[in-house]
C-alpha atoms as a PDB file:
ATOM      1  CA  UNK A   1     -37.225   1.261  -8.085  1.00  0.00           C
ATOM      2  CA  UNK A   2     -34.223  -0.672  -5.833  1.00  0.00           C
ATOM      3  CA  UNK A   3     -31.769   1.536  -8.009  1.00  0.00           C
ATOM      4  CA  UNK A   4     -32.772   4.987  -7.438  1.00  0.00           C
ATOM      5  CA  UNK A   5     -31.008   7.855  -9.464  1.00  0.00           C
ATOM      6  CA  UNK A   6     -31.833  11.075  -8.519  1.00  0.00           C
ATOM      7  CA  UNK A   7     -29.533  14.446  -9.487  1.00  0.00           C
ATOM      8  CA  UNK A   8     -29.135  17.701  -7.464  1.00  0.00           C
ATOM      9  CA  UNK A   9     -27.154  20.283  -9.016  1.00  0.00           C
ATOM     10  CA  UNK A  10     -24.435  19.556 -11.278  1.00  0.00           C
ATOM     11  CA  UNK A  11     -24.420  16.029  -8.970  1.00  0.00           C
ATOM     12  CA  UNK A  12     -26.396  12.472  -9.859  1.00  0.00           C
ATOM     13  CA  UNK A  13     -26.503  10.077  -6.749  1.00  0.00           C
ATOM     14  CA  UNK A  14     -27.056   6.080  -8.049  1.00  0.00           C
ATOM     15  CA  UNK A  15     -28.541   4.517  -5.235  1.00  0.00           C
ATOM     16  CA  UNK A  16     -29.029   0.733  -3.959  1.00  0.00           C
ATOM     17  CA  UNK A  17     -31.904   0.166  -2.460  1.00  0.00           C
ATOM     18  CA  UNK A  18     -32.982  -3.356  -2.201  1.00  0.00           C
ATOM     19  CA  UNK A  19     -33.078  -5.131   0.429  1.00  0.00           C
ATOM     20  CA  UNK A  20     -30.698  -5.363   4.090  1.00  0.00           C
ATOM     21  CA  UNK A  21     -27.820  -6.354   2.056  1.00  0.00           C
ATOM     22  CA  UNK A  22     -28.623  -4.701  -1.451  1.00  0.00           C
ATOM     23  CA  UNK A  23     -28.230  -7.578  -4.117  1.00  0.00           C
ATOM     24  CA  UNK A  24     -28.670  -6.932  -7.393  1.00  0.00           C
ATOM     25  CA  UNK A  25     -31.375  -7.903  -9.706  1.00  0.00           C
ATOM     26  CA  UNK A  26     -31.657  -8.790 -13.426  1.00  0.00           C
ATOM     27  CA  UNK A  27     -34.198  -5.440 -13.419  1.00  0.00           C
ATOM     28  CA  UNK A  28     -31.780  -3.246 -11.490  1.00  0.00           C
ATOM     29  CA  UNK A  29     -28.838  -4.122 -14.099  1.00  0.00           C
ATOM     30  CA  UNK A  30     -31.159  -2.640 -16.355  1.00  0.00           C
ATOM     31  CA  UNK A  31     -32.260   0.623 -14.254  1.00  0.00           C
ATOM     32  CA  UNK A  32     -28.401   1.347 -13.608  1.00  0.00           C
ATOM     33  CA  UNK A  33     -27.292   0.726 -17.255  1.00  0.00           C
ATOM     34  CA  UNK A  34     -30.268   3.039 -18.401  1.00  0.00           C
ATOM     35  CA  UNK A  35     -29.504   5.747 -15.361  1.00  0.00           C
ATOM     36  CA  UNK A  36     -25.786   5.699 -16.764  1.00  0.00           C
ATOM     37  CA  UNK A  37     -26.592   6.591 -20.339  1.00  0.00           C
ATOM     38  CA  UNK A  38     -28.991   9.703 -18.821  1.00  0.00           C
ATOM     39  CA  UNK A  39     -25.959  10.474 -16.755  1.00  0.00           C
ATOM     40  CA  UNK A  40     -23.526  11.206 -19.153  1.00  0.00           C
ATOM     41  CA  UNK A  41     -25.926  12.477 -21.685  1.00  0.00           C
ATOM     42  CA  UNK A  42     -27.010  15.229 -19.314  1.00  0.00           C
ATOM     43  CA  UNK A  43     -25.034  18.250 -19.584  1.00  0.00           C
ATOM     44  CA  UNK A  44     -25.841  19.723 -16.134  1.00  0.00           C
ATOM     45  CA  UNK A  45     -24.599  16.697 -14.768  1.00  0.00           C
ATOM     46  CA  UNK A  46     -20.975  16.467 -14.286  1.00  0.00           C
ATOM     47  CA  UNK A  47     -20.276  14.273 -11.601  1.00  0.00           C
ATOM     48  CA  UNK A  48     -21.716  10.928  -9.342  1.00  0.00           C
ATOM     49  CA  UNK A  49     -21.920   9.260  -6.423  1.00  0.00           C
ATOM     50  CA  UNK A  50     -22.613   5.844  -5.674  1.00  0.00           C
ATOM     51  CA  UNK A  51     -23.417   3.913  -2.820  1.00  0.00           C
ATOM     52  CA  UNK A  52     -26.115   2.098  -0.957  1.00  0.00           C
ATOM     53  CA  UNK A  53     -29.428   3.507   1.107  1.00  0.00           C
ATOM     54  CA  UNK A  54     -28.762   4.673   4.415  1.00  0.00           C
ATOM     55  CA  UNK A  55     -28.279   2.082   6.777  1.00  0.00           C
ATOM     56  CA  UNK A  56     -27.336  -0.703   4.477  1.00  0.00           C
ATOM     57  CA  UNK A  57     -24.613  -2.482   2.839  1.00  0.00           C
ATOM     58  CA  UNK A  58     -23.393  -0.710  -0.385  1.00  0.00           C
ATOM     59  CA  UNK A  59     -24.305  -4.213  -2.593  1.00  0.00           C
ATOM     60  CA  UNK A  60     -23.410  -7.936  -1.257  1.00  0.00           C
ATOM     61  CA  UNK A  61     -23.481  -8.831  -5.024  1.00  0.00           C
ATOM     62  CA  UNK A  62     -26.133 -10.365  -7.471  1.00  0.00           C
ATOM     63  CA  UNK A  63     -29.049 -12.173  -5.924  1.00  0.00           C
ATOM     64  CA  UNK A  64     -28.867 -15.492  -6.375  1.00  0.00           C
ATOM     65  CA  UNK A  65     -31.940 -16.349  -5.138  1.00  0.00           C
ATOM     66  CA  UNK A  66     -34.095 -14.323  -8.538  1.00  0.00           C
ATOM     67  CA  UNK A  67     -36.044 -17.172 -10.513  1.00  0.00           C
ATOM     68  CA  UNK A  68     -33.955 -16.898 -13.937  1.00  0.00           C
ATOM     69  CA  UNK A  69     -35.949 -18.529 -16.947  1.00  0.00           C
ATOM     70  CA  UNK A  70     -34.111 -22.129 -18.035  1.00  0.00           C
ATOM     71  CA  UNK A  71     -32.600 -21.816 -21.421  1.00  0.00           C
ATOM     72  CA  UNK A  72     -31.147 -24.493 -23.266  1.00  0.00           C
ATOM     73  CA  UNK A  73     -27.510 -25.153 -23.651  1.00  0.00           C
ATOM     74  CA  UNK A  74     -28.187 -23.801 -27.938  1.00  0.00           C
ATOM     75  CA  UNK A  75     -29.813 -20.776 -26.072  1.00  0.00           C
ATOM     76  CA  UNK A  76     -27.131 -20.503 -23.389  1.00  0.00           C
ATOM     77  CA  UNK A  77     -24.534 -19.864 -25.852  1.00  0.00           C
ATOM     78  CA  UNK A  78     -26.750 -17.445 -28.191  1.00  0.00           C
ATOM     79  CA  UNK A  79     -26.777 -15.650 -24.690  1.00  0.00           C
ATOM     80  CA  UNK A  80     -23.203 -15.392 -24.322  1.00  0.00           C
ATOM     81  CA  UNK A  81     -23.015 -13.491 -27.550  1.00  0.00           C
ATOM     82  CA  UNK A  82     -26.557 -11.679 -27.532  1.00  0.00           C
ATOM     83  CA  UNK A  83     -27.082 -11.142 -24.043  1.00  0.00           C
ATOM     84  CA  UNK A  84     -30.385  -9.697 -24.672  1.00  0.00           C
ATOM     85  CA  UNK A  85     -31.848 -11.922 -27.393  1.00  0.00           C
ATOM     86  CA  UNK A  86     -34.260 -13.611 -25.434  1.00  0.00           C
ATOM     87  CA  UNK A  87     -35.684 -11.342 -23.837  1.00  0.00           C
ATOM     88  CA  UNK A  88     -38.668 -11.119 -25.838  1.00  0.00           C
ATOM     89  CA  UNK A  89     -39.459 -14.301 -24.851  1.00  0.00           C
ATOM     90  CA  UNK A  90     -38.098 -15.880 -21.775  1.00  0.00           C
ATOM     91  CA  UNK A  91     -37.754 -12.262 -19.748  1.00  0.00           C
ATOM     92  CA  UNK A  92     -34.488 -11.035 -17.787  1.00  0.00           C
ATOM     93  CA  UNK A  93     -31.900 -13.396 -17.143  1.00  0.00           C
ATOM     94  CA  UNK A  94     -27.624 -13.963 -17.188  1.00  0.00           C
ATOM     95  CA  UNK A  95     -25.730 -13.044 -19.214  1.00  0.00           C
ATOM     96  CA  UNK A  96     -27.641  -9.257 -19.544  1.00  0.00           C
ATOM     97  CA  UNK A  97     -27.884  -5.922 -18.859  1.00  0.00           C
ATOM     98  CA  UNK A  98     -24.714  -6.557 -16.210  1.00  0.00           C
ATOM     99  CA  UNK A  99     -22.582  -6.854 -19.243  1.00  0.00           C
ATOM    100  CA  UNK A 100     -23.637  -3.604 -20.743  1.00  0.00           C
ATOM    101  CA  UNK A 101     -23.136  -2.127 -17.510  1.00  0.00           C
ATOM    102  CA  UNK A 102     -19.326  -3.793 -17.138  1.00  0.00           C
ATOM    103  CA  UNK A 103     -18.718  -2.465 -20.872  1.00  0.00           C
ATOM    104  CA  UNK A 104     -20.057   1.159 -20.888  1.00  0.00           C
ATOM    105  CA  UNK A 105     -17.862   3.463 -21.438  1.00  0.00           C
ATOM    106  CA  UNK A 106     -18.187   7.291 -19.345  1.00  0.00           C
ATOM    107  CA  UNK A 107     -15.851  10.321 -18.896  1.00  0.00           C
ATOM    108  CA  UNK A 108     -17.460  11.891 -16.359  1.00  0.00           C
ATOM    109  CA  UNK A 109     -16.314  10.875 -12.672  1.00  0.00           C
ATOM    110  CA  UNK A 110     -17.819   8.990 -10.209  1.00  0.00           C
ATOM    111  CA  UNK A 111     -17.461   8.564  -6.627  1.00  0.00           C
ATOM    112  CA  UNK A 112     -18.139   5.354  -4.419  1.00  0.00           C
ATOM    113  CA  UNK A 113     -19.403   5.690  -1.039  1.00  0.00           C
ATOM    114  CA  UNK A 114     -19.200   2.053   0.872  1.00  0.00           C
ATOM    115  CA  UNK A 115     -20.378   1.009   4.005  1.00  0.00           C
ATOM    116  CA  UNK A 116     -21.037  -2.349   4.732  1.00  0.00           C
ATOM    117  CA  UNK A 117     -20.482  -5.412   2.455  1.00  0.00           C
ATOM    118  CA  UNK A 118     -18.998  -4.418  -0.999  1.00  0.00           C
ATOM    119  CA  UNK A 119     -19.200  -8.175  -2.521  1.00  0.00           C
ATOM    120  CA  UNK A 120     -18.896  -9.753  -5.829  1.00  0.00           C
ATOM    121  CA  UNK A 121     -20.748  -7.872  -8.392  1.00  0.00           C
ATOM    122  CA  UNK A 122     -20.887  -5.206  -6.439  1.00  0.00           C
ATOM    123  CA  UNK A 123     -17.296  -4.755  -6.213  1.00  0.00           C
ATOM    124  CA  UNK A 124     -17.066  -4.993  -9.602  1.00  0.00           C
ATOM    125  CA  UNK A 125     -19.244  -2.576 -10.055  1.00  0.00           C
ATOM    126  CA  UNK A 126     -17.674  -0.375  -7.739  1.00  0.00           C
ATOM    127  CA  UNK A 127     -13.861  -0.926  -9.461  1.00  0.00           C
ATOM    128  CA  UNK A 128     -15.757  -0.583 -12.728  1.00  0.00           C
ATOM    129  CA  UNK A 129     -17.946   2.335 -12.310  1.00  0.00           C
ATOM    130  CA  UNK A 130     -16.152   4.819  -9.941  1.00  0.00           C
ATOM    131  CA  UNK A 131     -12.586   6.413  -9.923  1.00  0.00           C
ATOM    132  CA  UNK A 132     -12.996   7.683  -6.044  1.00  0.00           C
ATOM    133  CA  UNK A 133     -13.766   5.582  -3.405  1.00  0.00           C
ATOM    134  CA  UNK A 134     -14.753   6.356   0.592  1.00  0.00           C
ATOM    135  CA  UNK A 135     -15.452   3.481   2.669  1.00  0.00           C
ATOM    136  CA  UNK A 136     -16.675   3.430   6.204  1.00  0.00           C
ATOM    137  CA  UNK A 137     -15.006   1.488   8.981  1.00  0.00           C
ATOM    138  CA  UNK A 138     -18.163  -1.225   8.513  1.00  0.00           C
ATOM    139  CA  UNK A 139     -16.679  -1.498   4.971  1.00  0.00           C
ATOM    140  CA  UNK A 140     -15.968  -5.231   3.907  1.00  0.00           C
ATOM    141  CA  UNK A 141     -14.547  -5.872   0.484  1.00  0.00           C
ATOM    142  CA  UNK A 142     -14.731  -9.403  -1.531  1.00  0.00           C
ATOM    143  CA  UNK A 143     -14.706 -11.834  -4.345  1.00  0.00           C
ATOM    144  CA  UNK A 144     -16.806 -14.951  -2.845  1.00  0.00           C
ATOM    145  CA  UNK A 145     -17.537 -16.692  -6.385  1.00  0.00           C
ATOM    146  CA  UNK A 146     -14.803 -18.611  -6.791  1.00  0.00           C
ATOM    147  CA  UNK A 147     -16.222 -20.718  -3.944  1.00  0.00           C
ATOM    148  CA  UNK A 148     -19.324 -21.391  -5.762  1.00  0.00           C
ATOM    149  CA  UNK A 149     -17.241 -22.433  -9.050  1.00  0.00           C
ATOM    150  CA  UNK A 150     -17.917 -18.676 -10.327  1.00  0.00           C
ATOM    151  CA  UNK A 151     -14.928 -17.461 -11.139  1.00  0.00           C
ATOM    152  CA  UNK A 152     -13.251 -14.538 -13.379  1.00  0.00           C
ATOM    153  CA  UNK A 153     -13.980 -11.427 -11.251  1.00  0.00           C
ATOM    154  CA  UNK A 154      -9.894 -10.694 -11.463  1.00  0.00           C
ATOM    155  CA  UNK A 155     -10.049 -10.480 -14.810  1.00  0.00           C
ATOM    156  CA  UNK A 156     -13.749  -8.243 -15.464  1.00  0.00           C
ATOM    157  CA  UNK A 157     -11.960  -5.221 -13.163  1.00  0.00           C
ATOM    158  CA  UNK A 158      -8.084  -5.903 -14.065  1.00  0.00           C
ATOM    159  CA  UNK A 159      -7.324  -6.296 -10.296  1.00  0.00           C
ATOM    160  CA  UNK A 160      -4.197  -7.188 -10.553  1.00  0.00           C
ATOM    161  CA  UNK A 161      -3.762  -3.806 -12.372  1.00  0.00           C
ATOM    162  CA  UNK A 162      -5.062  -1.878  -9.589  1.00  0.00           C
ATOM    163  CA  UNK A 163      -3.499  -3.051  -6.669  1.00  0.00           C
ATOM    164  CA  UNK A 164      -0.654  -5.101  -5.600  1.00  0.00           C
ATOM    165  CA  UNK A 165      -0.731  -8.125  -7.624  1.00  0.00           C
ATOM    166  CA  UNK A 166      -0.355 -10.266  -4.233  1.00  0.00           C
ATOM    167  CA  UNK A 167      -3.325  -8.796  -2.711  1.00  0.00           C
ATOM    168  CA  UNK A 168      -5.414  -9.348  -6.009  1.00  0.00           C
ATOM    169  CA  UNK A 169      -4.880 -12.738  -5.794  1.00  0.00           C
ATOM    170  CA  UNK A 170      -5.207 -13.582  -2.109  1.00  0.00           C
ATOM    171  CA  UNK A 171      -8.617 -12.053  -2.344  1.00  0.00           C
ATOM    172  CA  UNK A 172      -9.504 -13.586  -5.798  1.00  0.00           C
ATOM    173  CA  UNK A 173      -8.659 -17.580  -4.450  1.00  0.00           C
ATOM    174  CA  UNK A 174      -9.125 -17.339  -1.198  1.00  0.00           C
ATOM    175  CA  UNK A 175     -12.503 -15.807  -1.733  1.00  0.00           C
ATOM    176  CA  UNK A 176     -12.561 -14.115   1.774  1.00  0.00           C
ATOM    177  CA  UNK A 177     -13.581 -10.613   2.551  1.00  0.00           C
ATOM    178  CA  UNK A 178     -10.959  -7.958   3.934  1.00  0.00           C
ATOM    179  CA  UNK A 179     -11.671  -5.480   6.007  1.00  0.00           C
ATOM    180  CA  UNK A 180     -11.833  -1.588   4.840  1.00  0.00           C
ATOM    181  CA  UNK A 181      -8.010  -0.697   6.517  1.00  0.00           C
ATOM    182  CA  UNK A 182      -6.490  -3.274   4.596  1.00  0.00           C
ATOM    183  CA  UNK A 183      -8.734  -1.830   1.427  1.00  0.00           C
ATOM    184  CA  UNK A 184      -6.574   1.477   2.091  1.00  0.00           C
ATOM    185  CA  UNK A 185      -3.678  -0.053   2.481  1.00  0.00           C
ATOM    186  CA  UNK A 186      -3.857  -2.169  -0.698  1.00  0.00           C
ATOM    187  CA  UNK A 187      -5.402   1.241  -2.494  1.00  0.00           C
ATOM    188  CA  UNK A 188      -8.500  -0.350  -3.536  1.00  0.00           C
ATOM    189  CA  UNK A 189     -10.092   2.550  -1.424  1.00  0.00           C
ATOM    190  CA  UNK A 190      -9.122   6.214  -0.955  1.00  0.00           C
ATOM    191  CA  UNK A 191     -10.085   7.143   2.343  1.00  0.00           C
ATOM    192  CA  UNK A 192     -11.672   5.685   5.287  1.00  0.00           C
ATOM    193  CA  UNK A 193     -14.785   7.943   6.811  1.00  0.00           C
ATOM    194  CA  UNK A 194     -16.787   7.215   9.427  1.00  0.00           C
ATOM    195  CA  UNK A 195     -20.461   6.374   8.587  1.00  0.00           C
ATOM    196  CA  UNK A 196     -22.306   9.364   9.841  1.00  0.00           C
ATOM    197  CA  UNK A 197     -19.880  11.454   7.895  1.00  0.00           C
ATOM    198  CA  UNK A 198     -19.923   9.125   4.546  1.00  0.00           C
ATOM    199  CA  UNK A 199     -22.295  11.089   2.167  1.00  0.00           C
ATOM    200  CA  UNK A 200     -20.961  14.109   3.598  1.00  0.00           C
ATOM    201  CA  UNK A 201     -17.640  13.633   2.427  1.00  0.00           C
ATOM    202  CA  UNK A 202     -18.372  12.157  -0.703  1.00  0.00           C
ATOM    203  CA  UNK A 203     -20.355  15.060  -1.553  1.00  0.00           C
ATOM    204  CA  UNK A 204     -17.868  17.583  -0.581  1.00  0.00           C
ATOM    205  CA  UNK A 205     -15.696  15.850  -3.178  1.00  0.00           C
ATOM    206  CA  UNK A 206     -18.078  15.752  -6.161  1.00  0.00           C
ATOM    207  CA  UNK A 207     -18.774  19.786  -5.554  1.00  0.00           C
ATOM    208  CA  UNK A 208     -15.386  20.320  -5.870  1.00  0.00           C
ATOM    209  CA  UNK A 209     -14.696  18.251  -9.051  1.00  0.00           C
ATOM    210  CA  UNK A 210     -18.278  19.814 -10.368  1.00  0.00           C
ATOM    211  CA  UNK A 211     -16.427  23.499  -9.342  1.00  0.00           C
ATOM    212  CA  UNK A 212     -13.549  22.686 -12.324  1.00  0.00           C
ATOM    213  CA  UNK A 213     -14.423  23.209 -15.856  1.00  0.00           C
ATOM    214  CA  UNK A 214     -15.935  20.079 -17.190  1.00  0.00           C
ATOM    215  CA  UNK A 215     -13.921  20.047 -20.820  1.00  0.00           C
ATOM    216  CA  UNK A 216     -10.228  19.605 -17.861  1.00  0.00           C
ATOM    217  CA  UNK A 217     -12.513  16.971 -16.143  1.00  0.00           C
ATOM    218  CA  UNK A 218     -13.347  15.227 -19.270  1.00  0.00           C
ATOM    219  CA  UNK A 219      -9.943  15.356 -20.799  1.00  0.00           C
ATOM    220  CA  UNK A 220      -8.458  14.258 -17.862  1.00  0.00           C
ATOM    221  CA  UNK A 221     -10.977  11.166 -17.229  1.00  0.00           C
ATOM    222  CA  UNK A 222     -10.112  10.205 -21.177  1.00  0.00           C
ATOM    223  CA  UNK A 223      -6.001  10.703 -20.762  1.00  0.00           C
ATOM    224  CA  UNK A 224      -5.815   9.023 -18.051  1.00  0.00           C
ATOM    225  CA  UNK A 225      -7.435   5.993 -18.901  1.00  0.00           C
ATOM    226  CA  UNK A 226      -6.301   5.655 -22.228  1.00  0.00           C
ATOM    227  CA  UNK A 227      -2.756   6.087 -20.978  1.00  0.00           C
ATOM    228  CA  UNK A 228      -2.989   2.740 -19.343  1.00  0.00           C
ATOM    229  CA  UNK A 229      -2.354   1.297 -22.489  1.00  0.00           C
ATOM    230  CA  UNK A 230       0.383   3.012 -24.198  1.00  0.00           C
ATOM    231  CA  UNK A 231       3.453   3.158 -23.802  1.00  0.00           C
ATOM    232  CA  UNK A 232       5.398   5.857 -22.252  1.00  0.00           C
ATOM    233  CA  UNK A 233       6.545   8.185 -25.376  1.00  0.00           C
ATOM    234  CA  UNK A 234       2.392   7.267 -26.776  1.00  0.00           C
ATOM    235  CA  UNK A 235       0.977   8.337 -23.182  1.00  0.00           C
ATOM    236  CA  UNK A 236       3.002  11.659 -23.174  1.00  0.00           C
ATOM    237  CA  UNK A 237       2.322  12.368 -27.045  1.00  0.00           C
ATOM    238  CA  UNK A 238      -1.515  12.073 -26.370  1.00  0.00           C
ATOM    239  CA  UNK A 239      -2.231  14.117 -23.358  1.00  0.00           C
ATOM    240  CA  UNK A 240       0.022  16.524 -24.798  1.00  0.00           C
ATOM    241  CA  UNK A 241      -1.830  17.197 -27.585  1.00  0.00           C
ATOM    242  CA  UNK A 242      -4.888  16.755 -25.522  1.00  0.00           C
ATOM    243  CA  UNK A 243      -3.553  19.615 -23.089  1.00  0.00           C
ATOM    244  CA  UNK A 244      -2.603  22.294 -25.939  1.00  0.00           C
ATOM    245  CA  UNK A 245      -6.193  21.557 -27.686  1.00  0.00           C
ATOM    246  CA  UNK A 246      -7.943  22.559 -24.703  1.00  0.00           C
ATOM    247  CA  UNK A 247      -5.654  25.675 -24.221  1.00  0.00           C
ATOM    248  CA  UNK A 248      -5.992  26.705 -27.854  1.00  0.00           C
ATOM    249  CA  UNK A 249     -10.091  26.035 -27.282  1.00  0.00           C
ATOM    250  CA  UNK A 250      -9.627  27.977 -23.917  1.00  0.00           C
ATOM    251  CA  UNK A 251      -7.916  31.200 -25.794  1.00  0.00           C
ATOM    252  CA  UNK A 252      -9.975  31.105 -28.272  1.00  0.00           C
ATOM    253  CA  UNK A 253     -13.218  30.956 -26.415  1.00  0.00           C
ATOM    254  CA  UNK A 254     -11.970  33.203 -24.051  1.00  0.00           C
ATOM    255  CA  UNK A 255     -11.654  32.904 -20.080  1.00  0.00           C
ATOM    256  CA  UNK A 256     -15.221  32.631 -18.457  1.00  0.00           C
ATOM    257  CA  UNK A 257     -17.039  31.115 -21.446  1.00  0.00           C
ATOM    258  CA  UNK A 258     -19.251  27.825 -20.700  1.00  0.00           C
ATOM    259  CA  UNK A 259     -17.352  24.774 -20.300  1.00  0.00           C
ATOM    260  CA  UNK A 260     -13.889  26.199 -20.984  1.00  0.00           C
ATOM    261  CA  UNK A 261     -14.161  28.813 -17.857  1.00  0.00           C
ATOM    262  CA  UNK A 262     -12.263  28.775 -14.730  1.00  0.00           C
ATOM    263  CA  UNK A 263     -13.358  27.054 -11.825  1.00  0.00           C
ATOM    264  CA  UNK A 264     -15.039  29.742 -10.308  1.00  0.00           C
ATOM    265  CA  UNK A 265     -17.033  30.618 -12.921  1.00  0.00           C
ATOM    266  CA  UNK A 266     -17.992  27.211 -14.076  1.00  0.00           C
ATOM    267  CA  UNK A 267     -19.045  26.664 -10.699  1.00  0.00           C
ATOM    268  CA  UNK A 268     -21.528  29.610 -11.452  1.00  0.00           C
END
């Protein structure tokens, strides 16, 4: 499978595996939309890692070299709003499982080990699908599409919403790739790690976050995000109430009970 998941512990690692420069396939949008459904349906599970196999690029972006099946321009648009409605007939193709992916919804964390070249869909998947990110000095980061008339990428991970709005749009039209210190600088990435120490470090993280109680996690994962959206008196309103159910759950459950306990003895 070029997307392996495999889980150790309370950790699942998504892994790219296809290829020097790990582009994506039709298939592998599939595999990664169907090993992010077992991820957060898994209990033991609480936290991820993605990145690319050892040795290569974390993803360069969709492979535009797969054979897609020729649809009509009646079909086209039936794919736009049932990306999966041929299928049946005609196999993969675009639009598909990708916009599952883009759309699901999670609330437990993931964290994105890069090294290499983190390129279109890729990068979207990594603003998309993780809420940490490590990078390796090798790291490049970048929108190419609009060159090839593809473009929207700005708009699929709210860019502009993440970084300096400046930066989003010098790497959306200019279509070039920037290098992982100006990544840290912007804040697209967290931390920069040399390569030998990548998958250490990212796995030091996710034991810690699997070491808190997983009900804090997920509250925190849905606050925050949610938040985004509100306004200030709306964001303040809903985490509070989020915070005193999870301390009236935590009394009443009691210290040291299942997904309510401290961080030691979740960790247990």
């Amino acid at each position: 499978m070029p997307l392996i998941y495999a889980k150790d512990g309370a950790v699942a690692t998504f892994t790219i595996d296809n290829g020097k420069v790990n582009v994506f396939t039709p298939e592998m949008h599939r595999e990664l939309h169907e090993a992010l459904q077992d991820f957060v349906a898994d209990p033991m599970i609480r936290v991820g890692i993605m990145t690319g196999a050892e040795g290569r690029s974390f993803c360069a972006g969709d492979d535009i070299k797969t054979p897609l099946p020729d649809l009509t321009p009646h079909e086209a648009l039936e794919a736009h709003f049932f990306p999966h409605i041929h299928e049946g007939r005609t196999g993969l193709t675009r639009p598909g499982w990708e916009q599952d992916v883009m759309r699901f919804k999670r609330l437990k964390p993931i964290i994105g080990a890069v090294d290499g070249y983190c390129l279109g869909q890729g990068l979207i998947y990594l603003l998309l699908l993780t809420d940490i990110r490590l990078a390796t000095p090798e790291a490049e980061f970048g929108f190419p599409e609009i060159a090839y008339g593809m473009a929207g990428a700005g708009g699929m991970t709210r860019l502009a919403a993440l970084i300096p709005q400046a930066v989003a749009m010098e790497m959306l039209l200019l279509g070039e790739r920037i290098p992982a210190d100006r990544a840290l600088s912007a804040h697209l990435i967290n931390r920069v790690v040399e390569r030998t120490g990548l998958m250490a470090e990212a796995r030091a993280m996710a034991e810690r976050i699997a070491g808190h109680p997983p009900v804090a996690v997920r509250l925190e994962m849905e606050v925050t995000e949610r938040a985004l959206d509100m306004t200030r008196d709306q964001a303040v309103d809903y985490a509070a109430t989020l915070f005193r159910f999870q301390r009236v759950a935590y009394q009443g459950y009691g210290a040291g009970t299942g997904f309510f306990g401290t961080k030691h003895e979740a960790a247990e």
